[in-house]
Structures are given as C-alpha cells and as structure tokens.
N, C-alpha and C. Protein backbone atom coordinates (compact mmCIF):
# COMPACT_ATOMS: atom_id res chain seq x y z
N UNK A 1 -0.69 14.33 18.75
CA UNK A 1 0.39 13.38 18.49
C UNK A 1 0.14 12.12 19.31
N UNK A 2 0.34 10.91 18.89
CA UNK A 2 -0.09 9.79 19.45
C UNK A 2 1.53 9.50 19.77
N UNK A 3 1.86 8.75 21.31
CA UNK A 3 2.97 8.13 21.93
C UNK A 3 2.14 6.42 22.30
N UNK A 4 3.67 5.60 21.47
CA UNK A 4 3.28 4.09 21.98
C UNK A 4 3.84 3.82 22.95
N UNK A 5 3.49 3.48 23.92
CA UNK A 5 3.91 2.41 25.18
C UNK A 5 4.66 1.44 24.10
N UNK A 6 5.90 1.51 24.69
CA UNK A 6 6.87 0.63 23.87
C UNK A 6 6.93 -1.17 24.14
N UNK A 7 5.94 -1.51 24.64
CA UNK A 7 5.93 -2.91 25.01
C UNK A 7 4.27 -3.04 23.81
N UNK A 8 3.40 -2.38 24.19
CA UNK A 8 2.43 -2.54 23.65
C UNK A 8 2.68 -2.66 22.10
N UNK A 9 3.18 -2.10 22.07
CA UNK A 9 3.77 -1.50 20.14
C UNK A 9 4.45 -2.67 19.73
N UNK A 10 5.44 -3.23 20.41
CA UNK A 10 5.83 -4.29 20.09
C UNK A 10 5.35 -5.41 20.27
N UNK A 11 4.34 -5.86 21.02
CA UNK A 11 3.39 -6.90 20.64
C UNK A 11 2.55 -6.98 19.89
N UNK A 12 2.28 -5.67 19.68
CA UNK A 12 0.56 -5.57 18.43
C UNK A 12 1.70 -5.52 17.04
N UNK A 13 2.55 -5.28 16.75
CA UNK A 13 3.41 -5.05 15.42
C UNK A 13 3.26 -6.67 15.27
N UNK A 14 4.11 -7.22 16.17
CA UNK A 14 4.34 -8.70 15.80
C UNK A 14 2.88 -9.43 15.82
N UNK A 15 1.86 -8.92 16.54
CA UNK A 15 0.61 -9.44 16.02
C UNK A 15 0.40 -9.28 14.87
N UNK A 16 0.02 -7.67 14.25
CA UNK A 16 -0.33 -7.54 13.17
C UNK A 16 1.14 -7.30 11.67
N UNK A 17 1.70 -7.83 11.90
CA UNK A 17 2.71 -8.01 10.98
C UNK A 17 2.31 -8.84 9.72
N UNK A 18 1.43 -9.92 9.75
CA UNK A 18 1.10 -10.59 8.79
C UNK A 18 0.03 -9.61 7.93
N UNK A 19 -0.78 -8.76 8.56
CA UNK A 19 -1.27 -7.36 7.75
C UNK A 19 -0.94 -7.10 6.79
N UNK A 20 -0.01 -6.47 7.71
CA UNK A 20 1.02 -5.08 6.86
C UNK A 20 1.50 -6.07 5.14
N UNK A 21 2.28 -7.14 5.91
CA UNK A 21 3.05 -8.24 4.60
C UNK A 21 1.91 -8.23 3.24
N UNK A 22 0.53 -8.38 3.90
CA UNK A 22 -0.67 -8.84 2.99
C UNK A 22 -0.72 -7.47 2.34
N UNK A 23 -0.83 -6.42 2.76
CA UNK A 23 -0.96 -5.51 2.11
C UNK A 23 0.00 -5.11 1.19
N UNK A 24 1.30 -4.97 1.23
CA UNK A 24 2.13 -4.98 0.55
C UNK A 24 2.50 -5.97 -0.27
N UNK A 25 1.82 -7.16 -0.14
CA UNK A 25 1.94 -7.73 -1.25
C UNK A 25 0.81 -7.88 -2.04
N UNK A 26 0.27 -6.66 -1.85
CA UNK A 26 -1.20 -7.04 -2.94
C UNK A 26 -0.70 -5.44 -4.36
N UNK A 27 0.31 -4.63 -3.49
CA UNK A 27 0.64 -4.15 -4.62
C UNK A 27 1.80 -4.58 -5.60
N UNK A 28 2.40 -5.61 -5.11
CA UNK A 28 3.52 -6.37 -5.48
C UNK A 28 2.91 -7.02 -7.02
N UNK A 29 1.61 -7.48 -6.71
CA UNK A 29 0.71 -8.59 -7.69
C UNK A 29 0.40 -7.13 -8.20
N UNK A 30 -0.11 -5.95 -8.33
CA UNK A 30 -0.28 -5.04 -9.15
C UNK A 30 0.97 -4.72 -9.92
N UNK A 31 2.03 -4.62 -9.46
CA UNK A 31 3.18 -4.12 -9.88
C UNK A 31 3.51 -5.40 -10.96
N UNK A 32 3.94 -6.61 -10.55
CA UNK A 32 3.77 -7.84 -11.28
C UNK A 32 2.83 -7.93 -12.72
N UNK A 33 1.77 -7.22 -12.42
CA UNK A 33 0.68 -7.87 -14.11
C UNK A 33 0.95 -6.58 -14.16
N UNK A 34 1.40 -5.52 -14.00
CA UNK A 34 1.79 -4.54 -14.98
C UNK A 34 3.00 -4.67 -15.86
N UNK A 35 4.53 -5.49 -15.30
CA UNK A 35 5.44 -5.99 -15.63
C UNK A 35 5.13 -7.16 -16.78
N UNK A 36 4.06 -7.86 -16.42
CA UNK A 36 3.48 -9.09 -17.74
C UNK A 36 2.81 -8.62 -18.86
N UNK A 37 1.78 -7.77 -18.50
CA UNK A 37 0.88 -7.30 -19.64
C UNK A 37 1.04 -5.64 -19.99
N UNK A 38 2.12 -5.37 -21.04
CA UNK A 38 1.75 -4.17 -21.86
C UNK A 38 0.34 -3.12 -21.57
N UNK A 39 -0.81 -3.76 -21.53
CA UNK A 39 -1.88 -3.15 -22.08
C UNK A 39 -1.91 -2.70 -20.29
N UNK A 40 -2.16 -3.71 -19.67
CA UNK A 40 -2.51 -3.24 -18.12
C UNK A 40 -1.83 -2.32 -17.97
N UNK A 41 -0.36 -2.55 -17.98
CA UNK A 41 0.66 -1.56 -17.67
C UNK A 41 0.06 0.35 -17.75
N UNK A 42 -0.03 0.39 -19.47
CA UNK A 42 -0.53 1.31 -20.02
C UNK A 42 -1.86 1.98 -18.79
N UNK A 43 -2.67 0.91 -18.87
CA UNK A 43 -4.32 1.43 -18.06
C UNK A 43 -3.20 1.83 -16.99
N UNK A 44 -2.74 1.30 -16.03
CA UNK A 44 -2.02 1.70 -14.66
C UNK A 44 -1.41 3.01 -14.58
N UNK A 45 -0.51 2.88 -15.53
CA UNK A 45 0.19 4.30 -15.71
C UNK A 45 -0.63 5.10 -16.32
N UNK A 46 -1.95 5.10 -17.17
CA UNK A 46 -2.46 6.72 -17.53
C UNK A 46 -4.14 6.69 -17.16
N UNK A 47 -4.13 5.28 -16.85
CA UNK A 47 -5.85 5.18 -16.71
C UNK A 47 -6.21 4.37 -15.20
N UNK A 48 -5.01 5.01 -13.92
CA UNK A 48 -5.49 4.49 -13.02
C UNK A 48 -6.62 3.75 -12.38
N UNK A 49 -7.48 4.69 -12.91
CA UNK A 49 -9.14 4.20 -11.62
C UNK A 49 -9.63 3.01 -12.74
N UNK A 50 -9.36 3.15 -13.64
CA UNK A 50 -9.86 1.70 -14.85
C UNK A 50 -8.85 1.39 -14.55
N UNK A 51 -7.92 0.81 -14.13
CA UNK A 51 -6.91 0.09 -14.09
C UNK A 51 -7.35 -0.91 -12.93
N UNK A 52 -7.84 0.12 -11.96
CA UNK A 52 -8.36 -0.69 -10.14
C UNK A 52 -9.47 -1.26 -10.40
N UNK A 53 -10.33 -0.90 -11.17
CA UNK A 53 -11.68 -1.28 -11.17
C UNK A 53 -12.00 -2.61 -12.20
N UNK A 54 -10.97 -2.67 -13.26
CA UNK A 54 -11.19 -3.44 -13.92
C UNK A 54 -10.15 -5.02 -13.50
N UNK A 55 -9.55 -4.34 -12.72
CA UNK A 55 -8.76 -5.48 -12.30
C UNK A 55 -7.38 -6.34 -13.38
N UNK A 56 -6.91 -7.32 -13.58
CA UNK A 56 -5.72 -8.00 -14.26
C UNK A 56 -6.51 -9.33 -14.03
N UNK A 57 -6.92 -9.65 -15.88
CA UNK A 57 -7.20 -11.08 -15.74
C UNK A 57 -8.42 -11.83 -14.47
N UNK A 58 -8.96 -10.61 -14.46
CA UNK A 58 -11.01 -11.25 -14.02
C UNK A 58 -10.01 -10.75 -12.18
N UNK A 59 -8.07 -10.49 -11.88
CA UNK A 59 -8.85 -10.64 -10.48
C UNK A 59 -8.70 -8.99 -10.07
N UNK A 60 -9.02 -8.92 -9.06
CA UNK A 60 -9.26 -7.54 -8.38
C UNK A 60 -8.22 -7.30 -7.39
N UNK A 61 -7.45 -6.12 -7.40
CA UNK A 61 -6.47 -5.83 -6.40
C UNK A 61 -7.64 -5.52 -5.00
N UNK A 62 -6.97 -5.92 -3.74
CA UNK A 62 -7.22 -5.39 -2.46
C UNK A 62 -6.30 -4.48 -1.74
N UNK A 63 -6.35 -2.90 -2.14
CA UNK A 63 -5.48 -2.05 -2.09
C UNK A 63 -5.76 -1.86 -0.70
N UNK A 64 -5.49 -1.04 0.12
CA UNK A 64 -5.96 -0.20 1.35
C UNK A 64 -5.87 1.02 0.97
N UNK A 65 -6.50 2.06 1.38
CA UNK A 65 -6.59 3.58 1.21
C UNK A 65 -5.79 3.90 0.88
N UNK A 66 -4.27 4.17 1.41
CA UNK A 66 -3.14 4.62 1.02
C UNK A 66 -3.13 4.25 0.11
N UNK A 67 -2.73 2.87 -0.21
CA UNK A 67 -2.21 2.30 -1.25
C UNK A 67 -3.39 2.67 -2.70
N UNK A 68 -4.84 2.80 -2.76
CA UNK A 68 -5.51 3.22 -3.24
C UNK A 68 -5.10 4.51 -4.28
N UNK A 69 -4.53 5.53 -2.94
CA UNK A 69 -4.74 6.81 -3.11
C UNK A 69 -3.00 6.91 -3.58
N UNK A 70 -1.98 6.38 -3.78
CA UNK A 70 -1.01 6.35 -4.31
C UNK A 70 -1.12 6.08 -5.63
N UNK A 71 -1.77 4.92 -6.09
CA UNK A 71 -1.97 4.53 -7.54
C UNK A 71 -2.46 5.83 -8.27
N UNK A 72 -3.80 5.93 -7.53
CA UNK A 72 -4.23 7.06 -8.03
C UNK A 72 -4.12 8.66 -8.36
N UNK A 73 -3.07 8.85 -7.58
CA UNK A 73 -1.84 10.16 -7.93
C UNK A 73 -0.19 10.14 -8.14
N UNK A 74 0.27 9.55 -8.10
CA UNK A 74 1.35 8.77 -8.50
C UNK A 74 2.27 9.54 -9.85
N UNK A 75 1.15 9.73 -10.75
CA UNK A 75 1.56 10.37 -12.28
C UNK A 75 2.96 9.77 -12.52
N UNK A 76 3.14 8.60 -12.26
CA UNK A 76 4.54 7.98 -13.34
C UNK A 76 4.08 7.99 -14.45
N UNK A 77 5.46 8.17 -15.61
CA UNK A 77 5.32 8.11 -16.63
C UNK A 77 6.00 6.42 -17.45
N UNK A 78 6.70 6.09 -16.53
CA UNK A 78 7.20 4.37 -16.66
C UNK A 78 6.95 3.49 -15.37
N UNK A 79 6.89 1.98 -15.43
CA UNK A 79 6.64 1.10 -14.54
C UNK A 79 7.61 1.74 -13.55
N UNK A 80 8.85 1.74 -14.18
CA UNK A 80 9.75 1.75 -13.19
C UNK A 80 9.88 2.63 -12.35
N UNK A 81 9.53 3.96 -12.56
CA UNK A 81 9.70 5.37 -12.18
C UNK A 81 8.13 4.95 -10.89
N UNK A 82 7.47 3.86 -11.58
CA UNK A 82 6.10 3.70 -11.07
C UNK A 82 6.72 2.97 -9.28
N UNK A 83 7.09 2.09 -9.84
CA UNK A 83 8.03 1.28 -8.36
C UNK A 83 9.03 1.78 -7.83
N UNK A 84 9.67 2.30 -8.37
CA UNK A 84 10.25 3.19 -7.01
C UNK A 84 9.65 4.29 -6.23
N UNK A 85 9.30 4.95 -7.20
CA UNK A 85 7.91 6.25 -5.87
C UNK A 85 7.17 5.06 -4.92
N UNK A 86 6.98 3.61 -5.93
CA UNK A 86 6.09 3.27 -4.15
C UNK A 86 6.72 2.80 -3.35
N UNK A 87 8.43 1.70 -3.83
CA UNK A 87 9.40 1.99 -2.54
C UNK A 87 9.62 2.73 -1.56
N UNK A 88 9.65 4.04 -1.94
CA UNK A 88 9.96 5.13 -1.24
C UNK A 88 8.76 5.82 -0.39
N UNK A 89 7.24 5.52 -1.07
CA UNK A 89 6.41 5.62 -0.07
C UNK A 89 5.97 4.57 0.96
N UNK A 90 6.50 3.17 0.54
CA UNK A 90 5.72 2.09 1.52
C UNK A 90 6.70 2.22 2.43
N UNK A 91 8.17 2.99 2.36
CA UNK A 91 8.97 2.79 3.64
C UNK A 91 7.97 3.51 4.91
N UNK A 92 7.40 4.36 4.62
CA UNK A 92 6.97 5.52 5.55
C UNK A 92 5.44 4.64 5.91
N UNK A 93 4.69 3.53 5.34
CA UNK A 93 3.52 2.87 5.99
C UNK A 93 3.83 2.90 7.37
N UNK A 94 4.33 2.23 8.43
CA UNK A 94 4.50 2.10 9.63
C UNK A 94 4.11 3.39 10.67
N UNK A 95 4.19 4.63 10.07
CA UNK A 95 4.15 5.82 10.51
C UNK A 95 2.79 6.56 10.37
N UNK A 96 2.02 6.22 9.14
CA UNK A 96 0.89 7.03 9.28
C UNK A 96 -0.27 6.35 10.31
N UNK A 97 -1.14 6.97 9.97
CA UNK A 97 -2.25 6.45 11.22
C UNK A 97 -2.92 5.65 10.70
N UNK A 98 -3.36 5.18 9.25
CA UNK A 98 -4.42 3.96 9.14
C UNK A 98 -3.22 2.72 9.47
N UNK A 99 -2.36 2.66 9.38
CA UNK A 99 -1.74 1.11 10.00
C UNK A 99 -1.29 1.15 11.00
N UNK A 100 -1.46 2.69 11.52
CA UNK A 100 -0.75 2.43 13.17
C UNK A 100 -2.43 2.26 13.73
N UNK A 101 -3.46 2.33 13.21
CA UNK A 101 -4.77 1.68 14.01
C UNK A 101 -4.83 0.27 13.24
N UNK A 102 -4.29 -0.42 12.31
CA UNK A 102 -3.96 -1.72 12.29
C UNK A 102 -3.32 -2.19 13.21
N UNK A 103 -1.83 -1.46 13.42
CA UNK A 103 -0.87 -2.49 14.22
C UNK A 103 -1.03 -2.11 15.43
N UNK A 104 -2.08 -0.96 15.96
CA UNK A 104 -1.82 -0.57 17.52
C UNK A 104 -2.82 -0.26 18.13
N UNK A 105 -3.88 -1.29 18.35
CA UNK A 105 -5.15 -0.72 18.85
C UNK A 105 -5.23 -0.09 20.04
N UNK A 106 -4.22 -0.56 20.84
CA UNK A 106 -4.26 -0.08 22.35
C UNK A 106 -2.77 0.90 21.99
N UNK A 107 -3.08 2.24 22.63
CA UNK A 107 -2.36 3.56 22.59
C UNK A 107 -2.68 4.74 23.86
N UNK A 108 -1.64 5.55 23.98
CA UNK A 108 -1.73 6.65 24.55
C UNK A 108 -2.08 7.60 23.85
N UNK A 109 -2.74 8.48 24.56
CA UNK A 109 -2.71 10.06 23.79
C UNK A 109 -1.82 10.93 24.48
N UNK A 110 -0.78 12.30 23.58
CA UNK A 110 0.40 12.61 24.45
C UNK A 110 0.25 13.91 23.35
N UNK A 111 -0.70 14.51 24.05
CA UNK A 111 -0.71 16.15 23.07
C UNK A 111 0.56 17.06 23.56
C-alpha cells in the first residue's frame, strides 16, 4: 500500500493537474465524434480496437492505458450507457497507480 506525505501530494497534484485534464479530455473528443458520426459511434460501441486504431476523421485518440483498456471492455450497448460507465470510472482515476505515478513521483512506502 503506498501512503502520501500530504504536502508532497498536494504539490505534485497541482503540478500535474494539467495531465490528468489532458487526459480526460482526449476521451471527451472520443465521446464527442461518436455523438457526430453514426458510423464511428457504431465502430466504438461493437468494433472497439478499429475504432482506436482507425481513429475519427484522419485524427488519432491519445488514450492512456486505463482509458485504453476501458474502451476496450466496456461492452455498452448505447453511447449513452457508453458515458456514463466512463463517468463512473474516471471518478476513481486519482486512486489507481498509473496516475498516482503521474501525479506523485516522490512517495512513501507504508506496507
């Protein structure tokens, strides 16, 4: 179990805060050209990995792992059903460990 020094945590957050924003808004622009284009939509909801790979209109999402690995198991059957499962999972980003080694390079260990 990793413990933050509560001063440290709060300087590296507000460092890396513009991150986190970037990342979450790169599924925002996924969520977005699925909302514009029918056809994408479709690839997103049943043809994930062609959905990532082929990108919306020549551009390419910059997912991070999580966010990767959400698209890619997700199994909504509507946009909408699609955006709220990731509401409900991007609340919990702050907590796992690939963005707490974004937002917290310097840490304790507290087994």
């Amino acid at each position: 179990m990793v413990a933050l020094e509560s001063n440290t945590f709060t300087e590296h957050t507000l460092a890396y805060a513009p991150r986190i924003r970037e990342n979450v808004a790169e599924m925002s622009r996924l969520i977005n050209a699925a909302l514009v284009d029918a056809t994408f939509c479709n690839r997103l909801l049943f043809k994930p990995e062609l959905a990532l790979q082929q990108g919306y209109n020549s551009e390419i999402f910059h997912l991070s792992s999580i966010e990767t690995e959400f698209v890619l198991s997700v199994k909504a059957k509507t946009l909408a059903d699609f955006a709220v499962r990731w509401t409900k999972c991007s609340d919990k980003f702050v907590v796992t460990s690939e963005f707490m080694d974004v937002m917290v390079p310097v840490r304790t260990q507290n087994c």
